[in-house]
Structures are given as structure tokens and as C-alpha cells.
Protein backbone atom coordinates (compact mmCIF):
# COMPACT_ATOMS: atom_id res chain seq x y z
CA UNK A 1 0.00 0.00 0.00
CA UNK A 2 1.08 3.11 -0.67
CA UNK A 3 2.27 4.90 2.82
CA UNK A 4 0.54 8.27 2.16
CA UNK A 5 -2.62 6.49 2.55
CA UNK A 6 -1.83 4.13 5.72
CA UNK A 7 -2.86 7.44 7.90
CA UNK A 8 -6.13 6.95 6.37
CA UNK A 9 -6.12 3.47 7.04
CA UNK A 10 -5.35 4.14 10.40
CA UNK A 11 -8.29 6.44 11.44
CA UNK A 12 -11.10 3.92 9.06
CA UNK A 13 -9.80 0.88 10.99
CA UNK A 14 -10.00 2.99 14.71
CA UNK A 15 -13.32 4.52 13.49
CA UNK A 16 -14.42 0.86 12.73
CA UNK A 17 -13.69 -0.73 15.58
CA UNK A 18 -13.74 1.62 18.52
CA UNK A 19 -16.06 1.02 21.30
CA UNK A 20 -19.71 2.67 21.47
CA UNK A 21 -18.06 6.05 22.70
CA UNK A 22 -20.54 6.46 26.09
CA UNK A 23 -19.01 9.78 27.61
CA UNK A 24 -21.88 11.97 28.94
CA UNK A 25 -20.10 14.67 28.27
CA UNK A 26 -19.27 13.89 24.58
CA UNK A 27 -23.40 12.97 24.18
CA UNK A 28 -24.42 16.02 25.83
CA UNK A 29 -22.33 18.01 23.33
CA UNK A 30 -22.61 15.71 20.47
CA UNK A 31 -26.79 16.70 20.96
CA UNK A 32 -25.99 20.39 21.16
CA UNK A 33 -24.04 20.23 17.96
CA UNK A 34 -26.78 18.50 16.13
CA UNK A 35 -29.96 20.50 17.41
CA UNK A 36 -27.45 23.40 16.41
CA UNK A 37 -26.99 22.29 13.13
CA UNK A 38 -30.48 21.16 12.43
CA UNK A 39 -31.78 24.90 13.19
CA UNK A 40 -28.77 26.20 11.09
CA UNK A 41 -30.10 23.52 8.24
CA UNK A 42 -33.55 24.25 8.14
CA UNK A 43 -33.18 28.20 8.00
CA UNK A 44 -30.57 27.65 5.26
CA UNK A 45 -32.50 25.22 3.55
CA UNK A 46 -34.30 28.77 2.13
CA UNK A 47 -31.00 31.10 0.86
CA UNK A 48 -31.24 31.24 -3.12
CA UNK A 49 -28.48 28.99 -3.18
CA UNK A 50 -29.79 25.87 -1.34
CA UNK A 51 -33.15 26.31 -3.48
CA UNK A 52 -31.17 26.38 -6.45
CA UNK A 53 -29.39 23.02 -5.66
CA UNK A 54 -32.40 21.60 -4.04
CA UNK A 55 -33.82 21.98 -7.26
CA UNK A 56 -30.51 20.53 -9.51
CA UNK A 57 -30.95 17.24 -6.65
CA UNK A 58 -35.15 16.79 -7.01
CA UNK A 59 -34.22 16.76 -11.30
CA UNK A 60 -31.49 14.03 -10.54
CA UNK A 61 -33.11 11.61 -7.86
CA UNK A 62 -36.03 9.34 -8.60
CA UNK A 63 -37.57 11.02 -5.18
CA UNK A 64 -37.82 6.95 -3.88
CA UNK A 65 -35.15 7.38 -0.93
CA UNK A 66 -35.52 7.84 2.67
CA UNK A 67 -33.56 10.77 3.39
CA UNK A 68 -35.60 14.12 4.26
CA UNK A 69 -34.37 17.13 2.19
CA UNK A 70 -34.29 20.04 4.89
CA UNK A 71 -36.96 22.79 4.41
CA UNK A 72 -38.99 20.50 1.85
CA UNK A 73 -41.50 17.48 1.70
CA UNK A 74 -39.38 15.70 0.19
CA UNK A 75 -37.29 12.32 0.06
CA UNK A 76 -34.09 11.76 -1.70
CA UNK A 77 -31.52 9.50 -1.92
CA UNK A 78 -28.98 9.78 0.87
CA UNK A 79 -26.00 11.15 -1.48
CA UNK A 80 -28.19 13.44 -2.95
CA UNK A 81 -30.08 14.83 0.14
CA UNK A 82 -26.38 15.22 2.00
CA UNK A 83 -25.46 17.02 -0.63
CA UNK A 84 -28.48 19.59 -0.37
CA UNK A 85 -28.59 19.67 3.02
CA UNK A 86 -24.96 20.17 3.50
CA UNK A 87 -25.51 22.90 1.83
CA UNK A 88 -28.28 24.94 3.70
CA UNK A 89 -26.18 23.78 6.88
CA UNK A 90 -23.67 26.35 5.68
CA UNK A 91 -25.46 29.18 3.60
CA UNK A 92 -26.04 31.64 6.43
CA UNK A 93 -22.63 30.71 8.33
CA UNK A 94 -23.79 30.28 11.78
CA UNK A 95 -22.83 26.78 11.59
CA UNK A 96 -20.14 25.86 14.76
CA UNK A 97 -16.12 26.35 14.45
CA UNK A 98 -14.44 22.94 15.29
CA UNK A 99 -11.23 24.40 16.74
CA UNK A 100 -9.60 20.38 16.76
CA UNK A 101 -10.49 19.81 13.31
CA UNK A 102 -10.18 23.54 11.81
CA UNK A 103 -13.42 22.85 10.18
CA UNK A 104 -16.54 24.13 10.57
CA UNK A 105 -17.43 20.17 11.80
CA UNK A 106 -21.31 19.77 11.98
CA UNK A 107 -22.32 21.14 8.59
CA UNK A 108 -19.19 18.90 6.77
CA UNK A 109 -20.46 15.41 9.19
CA UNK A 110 -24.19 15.72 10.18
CA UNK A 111 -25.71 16.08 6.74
CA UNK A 112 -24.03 12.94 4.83
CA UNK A 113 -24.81 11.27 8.75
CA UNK A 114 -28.49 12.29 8.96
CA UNK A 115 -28.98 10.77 5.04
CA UNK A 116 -27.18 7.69 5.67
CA UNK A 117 -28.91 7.19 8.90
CA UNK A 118 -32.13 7.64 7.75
CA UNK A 119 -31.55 5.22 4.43
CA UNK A 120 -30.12 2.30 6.82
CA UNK A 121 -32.54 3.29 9.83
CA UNK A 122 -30.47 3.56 12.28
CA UNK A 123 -31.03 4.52 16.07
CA UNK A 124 -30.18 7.96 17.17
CA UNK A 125 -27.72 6.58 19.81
CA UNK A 126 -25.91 5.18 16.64
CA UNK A 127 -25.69 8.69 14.93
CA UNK A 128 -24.57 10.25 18.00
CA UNK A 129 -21.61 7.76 18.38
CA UNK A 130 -21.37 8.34 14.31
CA UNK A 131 -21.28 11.63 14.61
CA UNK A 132 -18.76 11.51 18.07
CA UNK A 133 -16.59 9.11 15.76
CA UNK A 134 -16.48 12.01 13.12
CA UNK A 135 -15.23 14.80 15.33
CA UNK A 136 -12.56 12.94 16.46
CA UNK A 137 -11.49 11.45 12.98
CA UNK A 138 -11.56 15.85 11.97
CA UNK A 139 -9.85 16.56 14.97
CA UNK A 140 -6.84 14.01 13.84
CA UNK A 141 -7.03 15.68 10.71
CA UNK A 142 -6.75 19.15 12.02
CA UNK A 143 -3.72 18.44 14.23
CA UNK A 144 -2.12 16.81 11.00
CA UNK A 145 -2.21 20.05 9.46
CA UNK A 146 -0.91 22.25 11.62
CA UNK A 147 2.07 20.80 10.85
């Protein structure tokens, strides 16, 4: 394998097979970020921009999947709804600063985690640890580049 991508490697086999992260403290916050980002969603999900991709996304899906596409009535599937909704999680740019990651975190994870969720039904304790799992794979990332 090439050894530029054994780093990745790394983090996909930790993300895989870490334990069900059960901090309080990192599900208490891991809820804040996603009610955050779910208001931040939904009252993007109307800027001129995300209309104008929600429209490209409903002429390119079938409208058979089980992901919601913020703001709308409507059901796309999961690649095409992250896409959309990641989005409106950005356009007004109250979306949260992830200091460890140097991203701005939620809007990047908790639209592509929300569609995929949704299209394999998962449990909400599942996306939590999904979305806990994320942070800490951006936060690896982030320290990686400061370098």
C-alpha cells in the first residue's frame, strides 16, 4: 500500500472498531451540535443557493429514498439529500467552528450522517456515536495540518 494512505487506514480501521463512545459529556455536546446544526439547516435550507441546488438534486433523484431534504417534503436519496442539506447547513454561516479539526465540523459530518442514517434506519444513539466518531477522525485531521 502506498504509505501516504496508511494514515487513512489508520483512522477507518480505529473509526471501525472503537467502542460505542458512552461519555456523557461527549453525548451532551454531540446533541448540542446536532440541534445546532439542524436549526442552522432548516433556515438555510431557504438562501437562493440551497433552493437552487435543491432543485438541480429533485431533477437528478427518482424522489424513492428515505432521506428528508431540509426545508422540503421531500425524500431523496442519501447522497443526494447530504449534498443539499450540506448545503443549507452552511449558507447563512452560523454553523459551529471545530477548533480540533479547523473545520466548521457539523455542517461537513451531520448532513451525509443524517442521510445515511435515515436510508439504513439507524437509532439515534448510533448517529450520536457516528457523529462523536467524526469529530474525532476531523480533529486528527486538524492536528495533521498544523504541521
Amino acid at each position: 500500500m502506498n504509505p501516504k494512505y496508511e494514515i487513512t487506514k489508520e483512522m477507518a480501521k480505529w473509526a471501525a472498531e472503537t467502542p460505542v463512545i458512552a461519555s456523557d459529556i461527549a453525548i451532551h455536546r454531540a446533541v448540542e451540535v446536532i440541534q445546532d446544526i439542524v436549526g442552522c439547516t432548516i433556515a438555510g435550507s431557504r438562501d437562493h443557493g440551497a433552493k437552487v441546488l435543491q432543485q438541480a438534486v429533485l431533477g437528478q433523484d427518482s424522489g424513492n429514498g428515505a432521506a428528508t431534504l431540509f426545508g422540503t417534503q421531500h425524500k431523496l436519496a442519501a447522497p443526494w439529500a447530504a449534498l443539499a442539506n450540506g448545503i443549507s447547513a452552511h449558507a447563512l454561516d452560523y454553523d459551529d467552528n471545530f477548533l480540533p479539526g479547523l473545520t466548521h465540523a457539523s455542517a461537513v459530518l451531520f448532513p451525509a450522517l443524517f442521510a445515511l442514517g435515515e436510508e439504513l434506519e439507524v437509532s439515534g444513539a448510533a448517529l450520536i456515536d457516528a457523529l462523536i466518531i467524526g469529530l474525532e477522525i476531523q480533529s486528527v485531521v486538524g492536528r495533521g495540518s498544523w504541521c
